[in-house]
C-alpha atoms as a PDB file:
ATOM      1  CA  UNK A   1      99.942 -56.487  68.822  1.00  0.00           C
ATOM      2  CA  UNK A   2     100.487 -57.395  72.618  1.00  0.00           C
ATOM      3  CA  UNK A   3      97.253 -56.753  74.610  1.00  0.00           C
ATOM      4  CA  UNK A   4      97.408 -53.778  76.961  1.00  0.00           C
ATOM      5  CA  UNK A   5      97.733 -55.242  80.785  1.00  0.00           C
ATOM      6  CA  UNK A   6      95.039 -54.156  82.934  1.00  0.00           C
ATOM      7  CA  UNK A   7      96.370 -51.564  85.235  1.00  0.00           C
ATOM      8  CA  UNK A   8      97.849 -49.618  81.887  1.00  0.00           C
ATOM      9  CA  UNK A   9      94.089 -49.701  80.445  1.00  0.00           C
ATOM     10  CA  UNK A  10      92.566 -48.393  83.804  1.00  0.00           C
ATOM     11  CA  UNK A  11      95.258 -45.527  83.797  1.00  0.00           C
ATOM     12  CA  UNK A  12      94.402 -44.984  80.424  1.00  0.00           C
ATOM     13  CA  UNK A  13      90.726 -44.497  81.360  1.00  0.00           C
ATOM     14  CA  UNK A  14      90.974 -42.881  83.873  1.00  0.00           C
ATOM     15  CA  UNK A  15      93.392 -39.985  82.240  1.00  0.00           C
ATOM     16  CA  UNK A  16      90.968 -39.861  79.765  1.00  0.00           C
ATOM     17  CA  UNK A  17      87.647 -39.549  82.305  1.00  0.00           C
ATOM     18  CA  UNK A  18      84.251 -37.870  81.675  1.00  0.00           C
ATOM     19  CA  UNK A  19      80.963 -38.247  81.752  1.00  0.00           C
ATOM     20  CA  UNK A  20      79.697 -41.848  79.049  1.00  0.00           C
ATOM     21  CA  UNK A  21      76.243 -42.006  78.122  1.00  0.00           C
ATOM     22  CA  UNK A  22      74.416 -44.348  75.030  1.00  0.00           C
ATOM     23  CA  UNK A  23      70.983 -44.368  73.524  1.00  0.00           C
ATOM     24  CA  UNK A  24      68.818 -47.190  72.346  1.00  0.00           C
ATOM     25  CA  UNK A  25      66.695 -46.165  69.250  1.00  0.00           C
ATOM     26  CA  UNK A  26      63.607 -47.586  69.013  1.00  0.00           C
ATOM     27  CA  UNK A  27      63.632 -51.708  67.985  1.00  0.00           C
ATOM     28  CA  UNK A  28      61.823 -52.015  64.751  1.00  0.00           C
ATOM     29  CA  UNK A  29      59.140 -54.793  65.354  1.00  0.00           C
ATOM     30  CA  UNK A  30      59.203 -57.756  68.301  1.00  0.00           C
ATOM     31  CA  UNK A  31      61.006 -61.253  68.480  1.00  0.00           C
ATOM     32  CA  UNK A  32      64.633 -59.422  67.336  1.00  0.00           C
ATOM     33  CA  UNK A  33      66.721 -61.316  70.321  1.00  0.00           C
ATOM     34  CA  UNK A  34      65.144 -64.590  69.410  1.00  0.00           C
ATOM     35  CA  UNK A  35      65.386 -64.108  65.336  1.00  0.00           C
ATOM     36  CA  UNK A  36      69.129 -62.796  65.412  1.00  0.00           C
ATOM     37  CA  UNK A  37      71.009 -65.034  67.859  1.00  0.00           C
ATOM     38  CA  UNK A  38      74.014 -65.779  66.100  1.00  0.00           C
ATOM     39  CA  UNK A  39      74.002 -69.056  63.847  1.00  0.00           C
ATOM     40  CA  UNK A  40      75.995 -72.007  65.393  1.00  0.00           C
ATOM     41  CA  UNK A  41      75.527 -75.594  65.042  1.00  0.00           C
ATOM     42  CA  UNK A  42      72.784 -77.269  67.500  1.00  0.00           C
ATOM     43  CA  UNK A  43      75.763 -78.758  69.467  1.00  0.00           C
ATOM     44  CA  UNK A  44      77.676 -76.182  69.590  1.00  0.00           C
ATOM     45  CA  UNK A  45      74.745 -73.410  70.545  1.00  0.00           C
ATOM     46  CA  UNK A  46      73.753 -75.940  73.390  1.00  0.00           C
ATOM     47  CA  UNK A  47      77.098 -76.839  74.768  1.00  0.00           C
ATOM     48  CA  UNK A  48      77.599 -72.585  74.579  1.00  0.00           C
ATOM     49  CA  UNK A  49      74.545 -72.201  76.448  1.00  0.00           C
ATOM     50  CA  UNK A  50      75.439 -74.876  78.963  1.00  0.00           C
ATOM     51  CA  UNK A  51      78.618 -73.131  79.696  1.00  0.00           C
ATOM     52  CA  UNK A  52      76.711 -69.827  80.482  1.00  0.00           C
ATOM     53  CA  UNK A  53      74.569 -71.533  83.247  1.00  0.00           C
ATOM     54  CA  UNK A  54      77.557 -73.254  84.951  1.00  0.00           C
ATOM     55  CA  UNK A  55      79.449 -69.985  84.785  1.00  0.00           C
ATOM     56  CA  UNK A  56      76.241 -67.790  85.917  1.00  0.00           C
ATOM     57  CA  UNK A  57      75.976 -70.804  88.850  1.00  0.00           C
ATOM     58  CA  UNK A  58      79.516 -70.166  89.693  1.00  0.00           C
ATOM     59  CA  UNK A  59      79.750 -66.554  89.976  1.00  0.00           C
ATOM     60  CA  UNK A  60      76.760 -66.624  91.940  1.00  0.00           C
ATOM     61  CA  UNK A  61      78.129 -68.560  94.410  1.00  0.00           C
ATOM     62  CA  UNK A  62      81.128 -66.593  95.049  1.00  0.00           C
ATOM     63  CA  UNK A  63      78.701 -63.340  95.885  1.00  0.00           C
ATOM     64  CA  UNK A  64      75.657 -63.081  98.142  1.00  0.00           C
ATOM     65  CA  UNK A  65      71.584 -63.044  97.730  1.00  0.00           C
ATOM     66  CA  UNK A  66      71.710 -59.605  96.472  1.00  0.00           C
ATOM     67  CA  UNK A  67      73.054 -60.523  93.011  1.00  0.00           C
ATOM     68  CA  UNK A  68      70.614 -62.294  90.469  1.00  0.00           C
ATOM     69  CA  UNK A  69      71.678 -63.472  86.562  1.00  0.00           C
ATOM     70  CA  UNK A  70      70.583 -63.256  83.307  1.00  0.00           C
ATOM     71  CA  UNK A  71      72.312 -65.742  80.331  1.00  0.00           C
ATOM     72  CA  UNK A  72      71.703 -64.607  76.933  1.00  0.00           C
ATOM     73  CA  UNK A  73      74.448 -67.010  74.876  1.00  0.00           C
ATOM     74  CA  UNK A  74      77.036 -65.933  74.675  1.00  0.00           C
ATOM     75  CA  UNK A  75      76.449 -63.672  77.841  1.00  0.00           C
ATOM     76  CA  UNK A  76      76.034 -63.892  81.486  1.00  0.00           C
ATOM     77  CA  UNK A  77      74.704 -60.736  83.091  1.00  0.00           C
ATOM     78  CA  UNK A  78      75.435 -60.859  86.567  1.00  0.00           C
ATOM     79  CA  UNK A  79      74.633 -57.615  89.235  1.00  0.00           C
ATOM     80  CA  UNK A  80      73.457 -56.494  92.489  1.00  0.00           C
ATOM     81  CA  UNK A  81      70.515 -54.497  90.529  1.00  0.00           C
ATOM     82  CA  UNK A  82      66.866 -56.157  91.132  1.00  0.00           C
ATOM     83  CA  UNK A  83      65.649 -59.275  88.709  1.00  0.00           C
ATOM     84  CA  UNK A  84      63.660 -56.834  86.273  1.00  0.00           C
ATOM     85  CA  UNK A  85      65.869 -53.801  85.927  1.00  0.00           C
ATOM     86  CA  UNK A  86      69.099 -56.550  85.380  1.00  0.00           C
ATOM     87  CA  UNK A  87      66.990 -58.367  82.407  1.00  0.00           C
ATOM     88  CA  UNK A  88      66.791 -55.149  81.133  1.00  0.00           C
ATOM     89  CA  UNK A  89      69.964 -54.271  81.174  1.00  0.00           C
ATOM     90  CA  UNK A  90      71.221 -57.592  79.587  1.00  0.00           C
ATOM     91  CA  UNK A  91      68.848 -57.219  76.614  1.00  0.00           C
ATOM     92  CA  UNK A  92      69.339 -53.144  75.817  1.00  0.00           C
ATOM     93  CA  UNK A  93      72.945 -52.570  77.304  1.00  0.00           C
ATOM     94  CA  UNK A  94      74.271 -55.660  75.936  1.00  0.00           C
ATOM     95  CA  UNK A  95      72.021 -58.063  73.591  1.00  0.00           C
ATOM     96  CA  UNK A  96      71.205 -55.151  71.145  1.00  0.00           C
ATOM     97  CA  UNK A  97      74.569 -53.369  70.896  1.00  0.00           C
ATOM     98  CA  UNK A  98      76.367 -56.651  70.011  1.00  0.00           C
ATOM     99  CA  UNK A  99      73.561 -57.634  67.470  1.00  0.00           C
ATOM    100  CA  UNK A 100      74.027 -54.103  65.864  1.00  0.00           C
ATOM    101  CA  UNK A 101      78.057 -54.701  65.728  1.00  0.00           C
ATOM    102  CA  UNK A 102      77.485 -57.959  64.439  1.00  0.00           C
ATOM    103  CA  UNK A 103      75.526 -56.814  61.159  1.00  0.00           C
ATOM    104  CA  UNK A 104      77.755 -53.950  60.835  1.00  0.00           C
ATOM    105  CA  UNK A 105      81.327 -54.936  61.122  1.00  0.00           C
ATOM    106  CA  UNK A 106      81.896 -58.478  62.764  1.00  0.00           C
ATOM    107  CA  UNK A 107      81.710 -61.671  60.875  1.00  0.00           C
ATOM    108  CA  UNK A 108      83.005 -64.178  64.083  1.00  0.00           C
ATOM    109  CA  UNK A 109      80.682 -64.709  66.593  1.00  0.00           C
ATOM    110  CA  UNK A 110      81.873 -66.031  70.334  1.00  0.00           C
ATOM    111  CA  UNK A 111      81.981 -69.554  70.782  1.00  0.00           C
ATOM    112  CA  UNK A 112      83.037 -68.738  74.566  1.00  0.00           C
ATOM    113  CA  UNK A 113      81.227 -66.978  77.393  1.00  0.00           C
ATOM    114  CA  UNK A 114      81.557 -63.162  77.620  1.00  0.00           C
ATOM    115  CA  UNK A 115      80.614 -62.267  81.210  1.00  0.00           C
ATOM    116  CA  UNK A 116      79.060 -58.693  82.548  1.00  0.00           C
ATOM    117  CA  UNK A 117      79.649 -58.084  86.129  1.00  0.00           C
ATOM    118  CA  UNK A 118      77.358 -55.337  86.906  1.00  0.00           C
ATOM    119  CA  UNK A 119      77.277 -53.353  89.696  1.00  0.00           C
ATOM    120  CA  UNK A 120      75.341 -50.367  91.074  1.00  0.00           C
ATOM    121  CA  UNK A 121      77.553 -48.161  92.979  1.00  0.00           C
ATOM    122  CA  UNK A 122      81.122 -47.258  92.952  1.00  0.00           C
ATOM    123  CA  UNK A 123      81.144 -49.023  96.593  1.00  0.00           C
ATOM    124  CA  UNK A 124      80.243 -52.541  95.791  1.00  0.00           C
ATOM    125  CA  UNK A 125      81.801 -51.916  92.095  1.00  0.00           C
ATOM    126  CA  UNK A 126      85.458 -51.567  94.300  1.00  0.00           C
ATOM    127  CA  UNK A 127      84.227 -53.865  96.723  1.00  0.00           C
ATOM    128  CA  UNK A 128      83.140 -57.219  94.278  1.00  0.00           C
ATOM    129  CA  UNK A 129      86.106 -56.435  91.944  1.00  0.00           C
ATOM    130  CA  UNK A 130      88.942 -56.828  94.649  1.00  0.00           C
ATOM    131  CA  UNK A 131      87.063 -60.041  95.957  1.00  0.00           C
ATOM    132  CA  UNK A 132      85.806 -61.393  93.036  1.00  0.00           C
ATOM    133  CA  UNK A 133      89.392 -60.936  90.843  1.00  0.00           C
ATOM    134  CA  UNK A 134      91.737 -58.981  93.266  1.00  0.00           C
ATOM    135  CA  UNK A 135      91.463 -55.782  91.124  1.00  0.00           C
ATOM    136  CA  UNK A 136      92.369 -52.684  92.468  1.00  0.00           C
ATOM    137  CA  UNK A 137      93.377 -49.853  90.448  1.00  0.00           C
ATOM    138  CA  UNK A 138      90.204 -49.586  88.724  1.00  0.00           C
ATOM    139  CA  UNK A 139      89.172 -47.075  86.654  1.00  0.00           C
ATOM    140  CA  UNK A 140      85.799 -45.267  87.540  1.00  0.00           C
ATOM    141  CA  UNK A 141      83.200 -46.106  85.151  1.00  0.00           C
ATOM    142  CA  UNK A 142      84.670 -50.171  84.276  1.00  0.00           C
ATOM    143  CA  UNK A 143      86.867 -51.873  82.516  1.00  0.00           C
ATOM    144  CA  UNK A 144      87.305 -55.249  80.283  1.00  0.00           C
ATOM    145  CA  UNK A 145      89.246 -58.418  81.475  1.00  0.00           C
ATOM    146  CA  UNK A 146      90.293 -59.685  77.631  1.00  0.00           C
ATOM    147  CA  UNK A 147      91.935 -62.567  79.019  1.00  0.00           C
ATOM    148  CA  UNK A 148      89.050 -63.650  81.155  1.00  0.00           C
ATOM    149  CA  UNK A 149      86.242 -62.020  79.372  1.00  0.00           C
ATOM    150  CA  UNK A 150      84.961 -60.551  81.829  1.00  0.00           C
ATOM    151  CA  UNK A 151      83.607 -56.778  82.045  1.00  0.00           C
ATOM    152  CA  UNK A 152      83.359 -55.371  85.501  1.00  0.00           C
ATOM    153  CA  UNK A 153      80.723 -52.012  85.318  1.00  0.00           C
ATOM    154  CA  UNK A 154      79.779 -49.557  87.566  1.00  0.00           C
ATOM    155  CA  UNK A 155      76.454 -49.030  85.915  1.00  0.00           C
ATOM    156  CA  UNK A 156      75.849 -45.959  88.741  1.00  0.00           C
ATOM    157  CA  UNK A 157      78.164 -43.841  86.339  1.00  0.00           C
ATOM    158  CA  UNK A 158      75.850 -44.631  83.426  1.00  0.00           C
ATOM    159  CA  UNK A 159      76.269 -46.806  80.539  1.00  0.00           C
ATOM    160  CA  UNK A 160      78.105 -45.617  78.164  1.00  0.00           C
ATOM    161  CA  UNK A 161      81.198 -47.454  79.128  1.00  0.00           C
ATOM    162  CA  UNK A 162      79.082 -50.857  78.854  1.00  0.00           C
ATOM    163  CA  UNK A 163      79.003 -50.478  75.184  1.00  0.00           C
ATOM    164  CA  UNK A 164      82.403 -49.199  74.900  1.00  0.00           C
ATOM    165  CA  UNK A 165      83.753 -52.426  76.817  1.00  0.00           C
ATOM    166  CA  UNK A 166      81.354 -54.311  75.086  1.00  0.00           C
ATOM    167  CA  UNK A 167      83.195 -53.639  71.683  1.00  0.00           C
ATOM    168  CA  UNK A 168      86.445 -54.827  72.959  1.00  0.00           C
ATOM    169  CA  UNK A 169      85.235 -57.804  74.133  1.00  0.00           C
ATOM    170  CA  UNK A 170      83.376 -58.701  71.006  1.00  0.00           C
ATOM    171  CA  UNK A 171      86.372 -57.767  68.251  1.00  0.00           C
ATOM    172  CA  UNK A 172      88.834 -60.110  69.577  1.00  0.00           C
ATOM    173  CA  UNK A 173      86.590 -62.601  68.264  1.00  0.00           C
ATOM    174  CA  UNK A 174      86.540 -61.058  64.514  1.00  0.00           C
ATOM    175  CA  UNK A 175      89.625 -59.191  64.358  1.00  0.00           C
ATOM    176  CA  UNK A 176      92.318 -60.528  66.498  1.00  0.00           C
ATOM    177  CA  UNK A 177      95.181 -58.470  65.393  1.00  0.00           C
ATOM    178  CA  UNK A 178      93.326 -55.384  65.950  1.00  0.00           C
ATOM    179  CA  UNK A 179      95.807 -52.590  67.000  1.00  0.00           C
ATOM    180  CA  UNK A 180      95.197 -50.345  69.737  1.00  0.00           C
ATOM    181  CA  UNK A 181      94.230 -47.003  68.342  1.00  0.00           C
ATOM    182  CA  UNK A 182      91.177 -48.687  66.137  1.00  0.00           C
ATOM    183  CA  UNK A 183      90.078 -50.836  69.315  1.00  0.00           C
ATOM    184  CA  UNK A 184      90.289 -48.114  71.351  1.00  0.00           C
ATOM    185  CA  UNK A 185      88.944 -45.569  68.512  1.00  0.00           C
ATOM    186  CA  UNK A 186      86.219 -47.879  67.420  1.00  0.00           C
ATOM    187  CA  UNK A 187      85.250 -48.335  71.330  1.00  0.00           C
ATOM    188  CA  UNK A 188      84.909 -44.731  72.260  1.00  0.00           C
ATOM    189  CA  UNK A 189      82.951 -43.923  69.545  1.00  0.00           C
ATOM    190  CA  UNK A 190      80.290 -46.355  70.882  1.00  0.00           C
ATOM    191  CA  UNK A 191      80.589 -44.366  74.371  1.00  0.00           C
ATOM    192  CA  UNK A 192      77.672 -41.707  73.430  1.00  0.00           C
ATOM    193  CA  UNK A 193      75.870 -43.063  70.649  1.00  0.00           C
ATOM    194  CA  UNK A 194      72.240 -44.439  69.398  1.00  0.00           C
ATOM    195  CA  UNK A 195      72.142 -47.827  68.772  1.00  0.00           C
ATOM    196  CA  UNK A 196      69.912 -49.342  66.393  1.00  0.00           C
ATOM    197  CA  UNK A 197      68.656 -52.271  64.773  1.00  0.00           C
ATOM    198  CA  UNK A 198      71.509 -52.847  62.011  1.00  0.00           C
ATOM    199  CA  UNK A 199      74.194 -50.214  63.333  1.00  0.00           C
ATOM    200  CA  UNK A 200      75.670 -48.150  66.348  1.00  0.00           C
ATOM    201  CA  UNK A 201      75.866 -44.336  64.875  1.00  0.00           C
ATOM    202  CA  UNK A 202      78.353 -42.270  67.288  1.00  0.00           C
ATOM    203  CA  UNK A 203      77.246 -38.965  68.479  1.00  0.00           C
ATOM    204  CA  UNK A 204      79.318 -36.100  69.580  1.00  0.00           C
ATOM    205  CA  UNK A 205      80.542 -36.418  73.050  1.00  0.00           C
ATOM    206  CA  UNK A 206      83.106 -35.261  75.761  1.00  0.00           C
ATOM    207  CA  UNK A 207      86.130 -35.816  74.217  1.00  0.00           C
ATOM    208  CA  UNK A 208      85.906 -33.365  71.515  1.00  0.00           C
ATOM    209  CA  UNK A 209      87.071 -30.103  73.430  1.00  0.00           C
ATOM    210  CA  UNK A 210      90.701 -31.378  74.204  1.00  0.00           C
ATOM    211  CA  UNK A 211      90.860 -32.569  70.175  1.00  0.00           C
ATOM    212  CA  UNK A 212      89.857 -28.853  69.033  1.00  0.00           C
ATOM    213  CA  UNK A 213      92.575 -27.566  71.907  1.00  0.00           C
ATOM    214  CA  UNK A 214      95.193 -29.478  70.087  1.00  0.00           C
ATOM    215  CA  UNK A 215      94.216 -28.735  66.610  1.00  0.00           C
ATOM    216  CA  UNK A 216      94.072 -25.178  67.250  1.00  0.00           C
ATOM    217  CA  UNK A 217      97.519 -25.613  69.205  1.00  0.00           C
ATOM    218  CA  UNK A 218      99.161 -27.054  66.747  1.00  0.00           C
ATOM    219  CA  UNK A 219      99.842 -30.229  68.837  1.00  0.00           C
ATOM    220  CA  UNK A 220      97.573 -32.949  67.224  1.00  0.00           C
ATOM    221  CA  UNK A 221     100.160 -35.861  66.179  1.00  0.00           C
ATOM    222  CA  UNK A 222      99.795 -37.032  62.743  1.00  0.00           C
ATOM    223  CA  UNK A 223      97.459 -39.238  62.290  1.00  0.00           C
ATOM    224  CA  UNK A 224     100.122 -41.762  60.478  1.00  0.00           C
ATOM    225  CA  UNK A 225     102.229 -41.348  64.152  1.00  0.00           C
ATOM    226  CA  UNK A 226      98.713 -42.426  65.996  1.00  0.00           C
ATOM    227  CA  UNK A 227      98.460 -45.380  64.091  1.00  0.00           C
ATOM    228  CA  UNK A 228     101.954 -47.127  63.961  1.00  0.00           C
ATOM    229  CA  UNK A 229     103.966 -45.490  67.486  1.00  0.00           C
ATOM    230  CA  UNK A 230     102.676 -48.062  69.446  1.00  0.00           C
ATOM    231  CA  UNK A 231     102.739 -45.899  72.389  1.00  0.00           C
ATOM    232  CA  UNK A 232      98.742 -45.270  72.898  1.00  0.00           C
ATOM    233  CA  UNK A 233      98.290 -45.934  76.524  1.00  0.00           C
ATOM    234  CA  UNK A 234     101.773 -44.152  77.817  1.00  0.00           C
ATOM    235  CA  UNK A 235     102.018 -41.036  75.273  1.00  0.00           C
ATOM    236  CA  UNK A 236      99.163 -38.369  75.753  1.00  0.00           C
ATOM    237  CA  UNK A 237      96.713 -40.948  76.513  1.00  0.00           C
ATOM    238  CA  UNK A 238      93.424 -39.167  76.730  1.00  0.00           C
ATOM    239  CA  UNK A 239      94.175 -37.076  73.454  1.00  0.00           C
ATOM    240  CA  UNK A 240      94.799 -40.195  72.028  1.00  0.00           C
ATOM    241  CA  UNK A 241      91.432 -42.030  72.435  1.00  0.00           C
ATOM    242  CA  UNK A 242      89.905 -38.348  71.634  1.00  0.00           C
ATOM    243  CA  UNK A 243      91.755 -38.479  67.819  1.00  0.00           C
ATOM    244  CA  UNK A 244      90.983 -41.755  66.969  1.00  0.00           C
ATOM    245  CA  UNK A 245      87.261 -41.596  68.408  1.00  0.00           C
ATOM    246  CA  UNK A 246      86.714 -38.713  66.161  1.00  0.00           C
ATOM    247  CA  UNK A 247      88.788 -40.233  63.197  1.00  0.00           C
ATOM    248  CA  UNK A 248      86.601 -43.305  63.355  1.00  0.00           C
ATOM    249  CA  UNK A 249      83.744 -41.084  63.854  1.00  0.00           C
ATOM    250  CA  UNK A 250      84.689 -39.203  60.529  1.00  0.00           C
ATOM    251  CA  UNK A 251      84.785 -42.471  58.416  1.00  0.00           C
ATOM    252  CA  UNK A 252      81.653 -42.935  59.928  1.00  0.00           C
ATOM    253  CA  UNK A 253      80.232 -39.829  59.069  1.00  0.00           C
ATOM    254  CA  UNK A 254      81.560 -40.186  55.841  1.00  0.00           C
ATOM    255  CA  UNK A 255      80.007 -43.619  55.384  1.00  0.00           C
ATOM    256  CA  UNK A 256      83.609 -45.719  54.596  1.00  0.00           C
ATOM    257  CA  UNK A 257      83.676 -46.844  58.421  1.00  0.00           C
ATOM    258  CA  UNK A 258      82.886 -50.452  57.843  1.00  0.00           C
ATOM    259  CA  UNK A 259      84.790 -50.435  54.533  1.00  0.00           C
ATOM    260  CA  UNK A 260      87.765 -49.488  56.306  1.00  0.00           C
ATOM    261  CA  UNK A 261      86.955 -51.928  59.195  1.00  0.00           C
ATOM    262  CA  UNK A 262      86.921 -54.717  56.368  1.00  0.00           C
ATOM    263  CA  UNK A 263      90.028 -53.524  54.304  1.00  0.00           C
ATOM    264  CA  UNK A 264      91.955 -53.190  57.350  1.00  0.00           C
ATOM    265  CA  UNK A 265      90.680 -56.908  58.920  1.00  0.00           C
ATOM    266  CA  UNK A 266      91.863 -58.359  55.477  1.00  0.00           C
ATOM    267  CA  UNK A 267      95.162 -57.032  56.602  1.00  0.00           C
ATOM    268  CA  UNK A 268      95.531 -58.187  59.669  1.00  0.00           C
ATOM    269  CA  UNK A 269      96.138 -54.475  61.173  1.00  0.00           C
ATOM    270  CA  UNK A 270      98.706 -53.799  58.968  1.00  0.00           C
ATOM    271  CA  UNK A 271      99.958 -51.003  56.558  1.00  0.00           C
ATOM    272  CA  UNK A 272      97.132 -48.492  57.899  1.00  0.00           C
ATOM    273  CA  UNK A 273      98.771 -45.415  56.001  1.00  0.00           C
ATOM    274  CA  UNK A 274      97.747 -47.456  52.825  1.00  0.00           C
ATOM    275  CA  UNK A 275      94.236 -48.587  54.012  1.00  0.00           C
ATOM    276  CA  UNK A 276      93.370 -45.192  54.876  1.00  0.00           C
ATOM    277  CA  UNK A 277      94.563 -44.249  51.323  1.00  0.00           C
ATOM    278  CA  UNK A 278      92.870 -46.427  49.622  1.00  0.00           C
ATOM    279  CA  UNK A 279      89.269 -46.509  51.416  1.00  0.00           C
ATOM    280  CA  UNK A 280      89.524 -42.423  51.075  1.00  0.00           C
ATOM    281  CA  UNK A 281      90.582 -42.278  48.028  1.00  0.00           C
ATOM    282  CA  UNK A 282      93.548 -39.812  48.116  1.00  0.00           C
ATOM    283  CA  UNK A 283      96.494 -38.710  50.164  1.00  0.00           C
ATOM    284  CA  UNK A 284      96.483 -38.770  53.557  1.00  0.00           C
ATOM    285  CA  UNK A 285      97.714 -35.567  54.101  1.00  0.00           C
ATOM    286  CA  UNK A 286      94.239 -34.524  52.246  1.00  0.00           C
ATOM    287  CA  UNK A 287      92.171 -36.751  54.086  1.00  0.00           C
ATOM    288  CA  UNK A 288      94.230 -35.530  57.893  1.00  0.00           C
ATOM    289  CA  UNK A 289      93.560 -32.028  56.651  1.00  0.00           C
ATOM    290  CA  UNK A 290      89.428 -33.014  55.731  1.00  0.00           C
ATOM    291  CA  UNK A 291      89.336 -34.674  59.156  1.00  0.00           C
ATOM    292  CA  UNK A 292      90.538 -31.754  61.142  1.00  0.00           C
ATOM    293  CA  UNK A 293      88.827 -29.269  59.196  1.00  0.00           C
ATOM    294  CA  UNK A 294      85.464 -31.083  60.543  1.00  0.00           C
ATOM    295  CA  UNK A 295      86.001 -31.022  63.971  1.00  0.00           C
ATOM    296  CA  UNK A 296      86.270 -27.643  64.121  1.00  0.00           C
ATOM    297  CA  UNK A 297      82.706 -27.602  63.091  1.00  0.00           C
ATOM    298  CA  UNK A 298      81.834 -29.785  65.474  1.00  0.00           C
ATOM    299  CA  UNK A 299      80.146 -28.333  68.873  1.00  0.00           C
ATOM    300  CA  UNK A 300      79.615 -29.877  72.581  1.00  0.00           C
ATOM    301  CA  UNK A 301      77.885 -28.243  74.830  1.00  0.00           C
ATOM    302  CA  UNK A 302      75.525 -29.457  78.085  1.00  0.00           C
END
């Protein structure tokens, strides 16, 4: 499936706006970033980690002494946040999450450099992403640049949109064909969420009042219409990322998340009636009628 352009993404977002947060369990034991970089061969790791210092030397350049970087192969963290908080940043809000995805669901690893442009306001957020790339209808928390990957953050809104761009940048890599409502579902669950050593559990967060409007409304689409329409940016967008957060969230809950994440990877996004079928176990009318039925138990409240 065609990737989304930018501006549809950021209108996407931004329909679908609230407030992102993520937690970091704590790290079992010391030495984890050094133990569980991913396995390349010498060459390859060193030519990857050249690439990261020219491109942290180049990005530099283009901005001004208040921005410092951190490389962490395959990432560059660059911001306008001081040397200590920025390191950080690099190893909790980005090192840790991917290392978690990693063991649970992706097999590929990058062999390119992912790049994390993070900045501390909304004013030099707007500012560095028109000069830097000539973006301007951003959406308010950040957004991904697959073709360039490149995410552009503004970290003053929190970070739960860190991880959730983080996951799009990282599946490409394992799971090419991925279609849009399990990027986007698999994304948003990792928006509020505690991350730990081995896997990212999803918690309940700001999307789940709109879902329970629409189930008790009668205007949830079927799930089978979510997954094939093709029309998740442009059609009810912000309902949209709320049912297939919560869907993914329920095969989590259920503990056939990264059973489904395989059986559906083996088939290249395809036939996802059938793969929900089969990980489940029975009909999908049973298992839409199971997932809505849960939640409405569900409650959010700050």
């Amino acid at each position: 499936m065609a990737k989304p352009t930018a501006p549809a993404r950021a209108a996407a977002l931004a329909v679908a706006g609230g407030m992102l947060v993520w937690m970091l369990a704590p790290a079992a034991g010391t030495g984890r970033e050094t133990a569980s970089r991913p396995a390349a061969s010498a060459p390859a790791a060193e030519a990857l980690a050249a690439a990261c210092r020219a491109s942290a030397d180049k990005l530099l350049a283009r901005t001004d002494k208040t921005f410092h970087a951190v490389v962490r192969p395959p990432f560059v963290v660059v911001g306008n946040l001081p040397p200590a908080e920025l390191r950080r940043m690099a190893a909790g809000s980005v090192v840790r999450p991917a290392e978690a995805m990693w063991r649970s669901y992706f097999k590929a690893r990058p062999d390119k450099v992912i790049t994390a442009l993070v900045l501390k306001d909304d004013k030099t957020y707007r500012h560095w992403a028109k000069r830097l790339f000539g973006d301007t209808d951003l959406p308010h928390f950040g957004y991904c640049r697959t073709w360039d990957r490149t995410m552009v953050m503004n970290i003053g809104t929190g970070t739960g949109t860190f991880v959730h761009e983080l996951t799009h940048a990282l599946i490409v890599y394992d799971f090419p064909d991925v279609p849009t409502w399990f990027n986007e579902g698999l994304a948003s669950l990792h928006e509020q969420c505690i991350v730990r050593d081995d896997r990212i559990v999803g918690c309940v967060n700001w999307r789940l009042p709109a879902l329970q409007r629409a189930i008790r409304a009668k205007k949830l689409r079927p799930l089978a219409e979510l997954a094939t329409a093709g029309d998740f940016y442009t059609n009810q967008a912000g309902l949209n990322y709320a049912q297939a957060r919560y869907f993914v969230m329920h095969m989590q809950q259920k503990q056939l998340l990264r059973k489904f994440y395989a059986a559906y990877r083996a088939r290249r996004g395809r036939r996802p009636v059938k793969t929900i079928e089969e990980v489940f176990g029975k009909p999908l009318k049973r298992v839409e009628g199971e997932f809505t039925a849960w939640v409405m138990t569900l409650k959010w409240g700050r």
